[in-house]
Protein backbone atom coordinates (compact mmCIF):
# COMPACT_ATOMS: atom_id res chain seq x y z
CA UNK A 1 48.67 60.38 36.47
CA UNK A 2 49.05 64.03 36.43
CA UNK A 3 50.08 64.16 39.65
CA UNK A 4 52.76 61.75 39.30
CA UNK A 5 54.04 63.83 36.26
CA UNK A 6 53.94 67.18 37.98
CA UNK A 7 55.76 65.63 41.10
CA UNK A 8 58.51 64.15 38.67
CA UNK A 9 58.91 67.56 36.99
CA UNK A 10 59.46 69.46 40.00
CA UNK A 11 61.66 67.28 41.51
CA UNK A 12 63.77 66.88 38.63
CA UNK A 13 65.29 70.52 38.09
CA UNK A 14 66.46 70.33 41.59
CA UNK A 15 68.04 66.99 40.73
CA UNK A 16 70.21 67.70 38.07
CA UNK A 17 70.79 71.62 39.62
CA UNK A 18 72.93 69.87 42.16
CA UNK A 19 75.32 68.23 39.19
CA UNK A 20 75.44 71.58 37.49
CA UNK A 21 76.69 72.61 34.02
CA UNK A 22 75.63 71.97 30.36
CA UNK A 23 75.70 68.44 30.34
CA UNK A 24 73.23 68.20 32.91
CA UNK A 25 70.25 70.78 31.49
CA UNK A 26 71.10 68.44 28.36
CA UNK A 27 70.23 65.55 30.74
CA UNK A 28 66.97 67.49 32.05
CA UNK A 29 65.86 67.13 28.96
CA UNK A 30 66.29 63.89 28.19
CA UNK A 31 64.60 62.95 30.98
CA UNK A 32 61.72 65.68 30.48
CA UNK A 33 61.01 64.25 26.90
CA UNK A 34 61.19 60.49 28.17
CA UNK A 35 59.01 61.44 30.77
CA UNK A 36 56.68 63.36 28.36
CA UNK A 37 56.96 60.01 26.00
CA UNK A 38 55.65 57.54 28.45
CA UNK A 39 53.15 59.96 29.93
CA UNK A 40 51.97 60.11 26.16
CA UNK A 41 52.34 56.29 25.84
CA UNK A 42 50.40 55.70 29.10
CA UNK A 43 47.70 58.05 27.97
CA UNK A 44 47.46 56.35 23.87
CA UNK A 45 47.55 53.25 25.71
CA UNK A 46 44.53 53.51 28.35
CA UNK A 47 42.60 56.00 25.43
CA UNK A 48 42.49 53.56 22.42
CA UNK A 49 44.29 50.18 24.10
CA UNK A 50 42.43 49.41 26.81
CA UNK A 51 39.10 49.68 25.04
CA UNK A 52 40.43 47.82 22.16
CA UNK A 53 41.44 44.87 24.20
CA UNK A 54 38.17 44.83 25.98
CA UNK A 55 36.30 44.57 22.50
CA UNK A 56 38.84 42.33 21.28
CA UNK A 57 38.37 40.37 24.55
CA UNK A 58 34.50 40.56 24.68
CA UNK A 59 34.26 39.53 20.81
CA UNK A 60 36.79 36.58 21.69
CA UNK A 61 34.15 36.07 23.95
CA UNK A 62 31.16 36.59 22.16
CA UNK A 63 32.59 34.20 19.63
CA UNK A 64 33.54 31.30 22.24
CA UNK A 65 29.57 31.67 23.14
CA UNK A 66 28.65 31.47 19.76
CA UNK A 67 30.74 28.52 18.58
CA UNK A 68 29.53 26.74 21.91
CA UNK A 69 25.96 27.23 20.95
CA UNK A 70 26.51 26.64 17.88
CA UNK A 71 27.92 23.24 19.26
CA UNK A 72 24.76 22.72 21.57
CA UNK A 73 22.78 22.96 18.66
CA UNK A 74 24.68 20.87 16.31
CA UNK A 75 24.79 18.32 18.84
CA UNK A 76 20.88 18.82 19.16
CA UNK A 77 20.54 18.58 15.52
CA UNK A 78 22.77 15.34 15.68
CA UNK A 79 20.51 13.70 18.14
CA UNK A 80 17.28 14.31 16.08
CA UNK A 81 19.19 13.11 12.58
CA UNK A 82 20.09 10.08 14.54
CA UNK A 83 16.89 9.64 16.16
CA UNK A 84 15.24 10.10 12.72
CA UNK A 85 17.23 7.72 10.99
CA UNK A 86 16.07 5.22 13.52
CA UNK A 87 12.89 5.88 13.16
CA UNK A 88 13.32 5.81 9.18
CA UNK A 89 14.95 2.30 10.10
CA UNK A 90 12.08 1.07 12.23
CA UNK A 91 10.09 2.08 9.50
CA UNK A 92 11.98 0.63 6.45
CA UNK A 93 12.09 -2.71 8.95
CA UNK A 94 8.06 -2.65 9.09
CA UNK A 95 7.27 -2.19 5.62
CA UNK A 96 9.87 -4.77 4.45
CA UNK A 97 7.91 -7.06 7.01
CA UNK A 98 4.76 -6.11 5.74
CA UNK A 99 6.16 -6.27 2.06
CA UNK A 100 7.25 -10.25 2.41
CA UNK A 101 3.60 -10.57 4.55
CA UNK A 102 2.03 -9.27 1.40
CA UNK A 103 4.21 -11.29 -1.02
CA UNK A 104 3.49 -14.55 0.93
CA UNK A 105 -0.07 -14.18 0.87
CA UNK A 106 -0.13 -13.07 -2.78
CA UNK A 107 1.95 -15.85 -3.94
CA UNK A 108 -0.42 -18.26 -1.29
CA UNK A 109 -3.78 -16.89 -3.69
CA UNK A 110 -1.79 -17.43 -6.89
CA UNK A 111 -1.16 -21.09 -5.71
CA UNK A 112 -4.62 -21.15 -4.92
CA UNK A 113 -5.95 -19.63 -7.98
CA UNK A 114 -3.40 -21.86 -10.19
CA UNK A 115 -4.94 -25.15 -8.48
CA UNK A 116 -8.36 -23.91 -8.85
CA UNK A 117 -7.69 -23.11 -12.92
CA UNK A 118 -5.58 -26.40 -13.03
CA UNK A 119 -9.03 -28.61 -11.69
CA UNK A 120 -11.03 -26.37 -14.41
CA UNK A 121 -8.86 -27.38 -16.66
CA UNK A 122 -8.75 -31.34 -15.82
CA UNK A 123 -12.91 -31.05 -15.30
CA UNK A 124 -13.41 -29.17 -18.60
CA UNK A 125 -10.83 -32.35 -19.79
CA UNK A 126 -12.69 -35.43 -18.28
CA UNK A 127 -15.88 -33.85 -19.96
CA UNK A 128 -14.50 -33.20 -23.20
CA UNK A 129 -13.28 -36.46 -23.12
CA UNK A 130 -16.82 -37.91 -22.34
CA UNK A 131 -18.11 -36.23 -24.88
CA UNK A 132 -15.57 -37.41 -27.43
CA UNK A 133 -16.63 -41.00 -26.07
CA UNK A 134 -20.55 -40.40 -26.28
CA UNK A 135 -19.66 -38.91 -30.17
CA UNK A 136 -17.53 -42.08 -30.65
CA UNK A 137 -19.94 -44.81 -29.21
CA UNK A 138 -23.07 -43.10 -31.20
CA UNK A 139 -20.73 -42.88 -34.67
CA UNK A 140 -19.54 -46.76 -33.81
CA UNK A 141 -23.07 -47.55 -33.13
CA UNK A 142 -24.20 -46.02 -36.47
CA UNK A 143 -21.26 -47.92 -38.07
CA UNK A 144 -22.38 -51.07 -36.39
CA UNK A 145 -25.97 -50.90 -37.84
CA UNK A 146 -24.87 -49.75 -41.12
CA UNK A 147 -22.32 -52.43 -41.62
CA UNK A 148 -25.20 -54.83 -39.71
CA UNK A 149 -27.67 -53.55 -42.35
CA UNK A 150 -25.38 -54.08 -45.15
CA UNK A 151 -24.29 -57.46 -43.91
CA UNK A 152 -27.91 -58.27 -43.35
CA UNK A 153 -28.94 -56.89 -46.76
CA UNK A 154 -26.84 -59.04 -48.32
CA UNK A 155 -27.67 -62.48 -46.46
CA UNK A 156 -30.93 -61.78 -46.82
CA UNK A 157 -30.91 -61.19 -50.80
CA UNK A 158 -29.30 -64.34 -50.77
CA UNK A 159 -31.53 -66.30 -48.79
CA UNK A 160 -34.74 -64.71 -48.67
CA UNK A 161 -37.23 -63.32 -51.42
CA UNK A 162 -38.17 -59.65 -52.07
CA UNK A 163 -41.22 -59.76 -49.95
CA UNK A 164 -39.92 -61.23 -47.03
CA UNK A 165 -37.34 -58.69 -47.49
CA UNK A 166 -39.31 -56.09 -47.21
CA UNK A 167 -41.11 -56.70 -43.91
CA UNK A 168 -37.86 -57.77 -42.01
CA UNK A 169 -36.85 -54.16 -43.00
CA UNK A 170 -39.74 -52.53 -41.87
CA UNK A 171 -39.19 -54.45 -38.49
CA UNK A 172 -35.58 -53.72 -38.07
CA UNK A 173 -36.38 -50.00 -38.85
CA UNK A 174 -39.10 -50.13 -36.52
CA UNK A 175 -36.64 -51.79 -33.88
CA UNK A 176 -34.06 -48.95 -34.46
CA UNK A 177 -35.90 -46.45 -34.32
């Protein structure tokens, strides 16, 4: 680069000596302090611009390596949600089974225990009932003899003296008893 610029300002005095006069050391210069510009230019540029659009590039980069990790992962993390939520499904599936398993068998031993408290009931019933008869028959029965007693009282008083009467007590009692 130096080079170039030392060539240029050689060469150019000799360049505009050959047009001669005021106009062209005004044109020197010109061309001196354009040629000191871009010089100046080139240098800023490859100093602070070429460095900067290295970073700028390598950060772009960096950032495109990021995002597509970032992506991997995300798609990583998308597999095991999804694989999870089937798994969560599976499961949700199996204890719903097991729930309506567990709901058929409990409602099978209430049925069960519901029969077996209904045939309680109905023997408990049949011997109440019996019982009720037995009380009924033995109170009728009593009835009977009490009413046969009084019926036979009475016949007898009519018919039958009060010694007589006595002994065919004694024997009925003796018969009852």
């Amino acid at each position: 680069m130096k080079k170039v610029l030392t060539a240029v300002l050689m060469i150019a005095p000799f360049v505009f000596a050959s047009e001669g006069g005021e106009h062209s050391s005004e044109l020197f210069w010109k061309t001196v302090n354009t040629l000191i510009l871009l010089v100046a230019l080139i240098w800023i540029i490859k100093k602070w611009g070429v460095p900067f659009f290295e970073g700028r590039r390598n950060s772009i980069k960096e950032m495109v390596e990021e995002a597509q990790k970032a992506q991997q992962e995300s798609q990583k993390a998308l597999q095991e949600a999804q694989a999870k939520l089937e798994d969560a499904n599976n499961k949700f599936k199996e204890s719903l089974k097991i729930a309506e398993e567990t709901a058929k068998k409990e409602r099978e031993v209430a049925l069960k225990e519901a029969r077996e408290m209904a045939e309680r009931i109905k023997e408990q019933a049949k011997e109440t009932v019996e019982v009720e008869i037995r009380r009924g028959e033995n109170e009728l029965r009593r009835y009977a003899v009490k009413k046969a007693l009084e019926i036979s009282e009475k016949m007898i008083k009519e018919k039958v003296d009060p010694e007589v009467e006595k002994e065919l007590i004694k024997k009925t009692l003796k018969a009852l008893s």
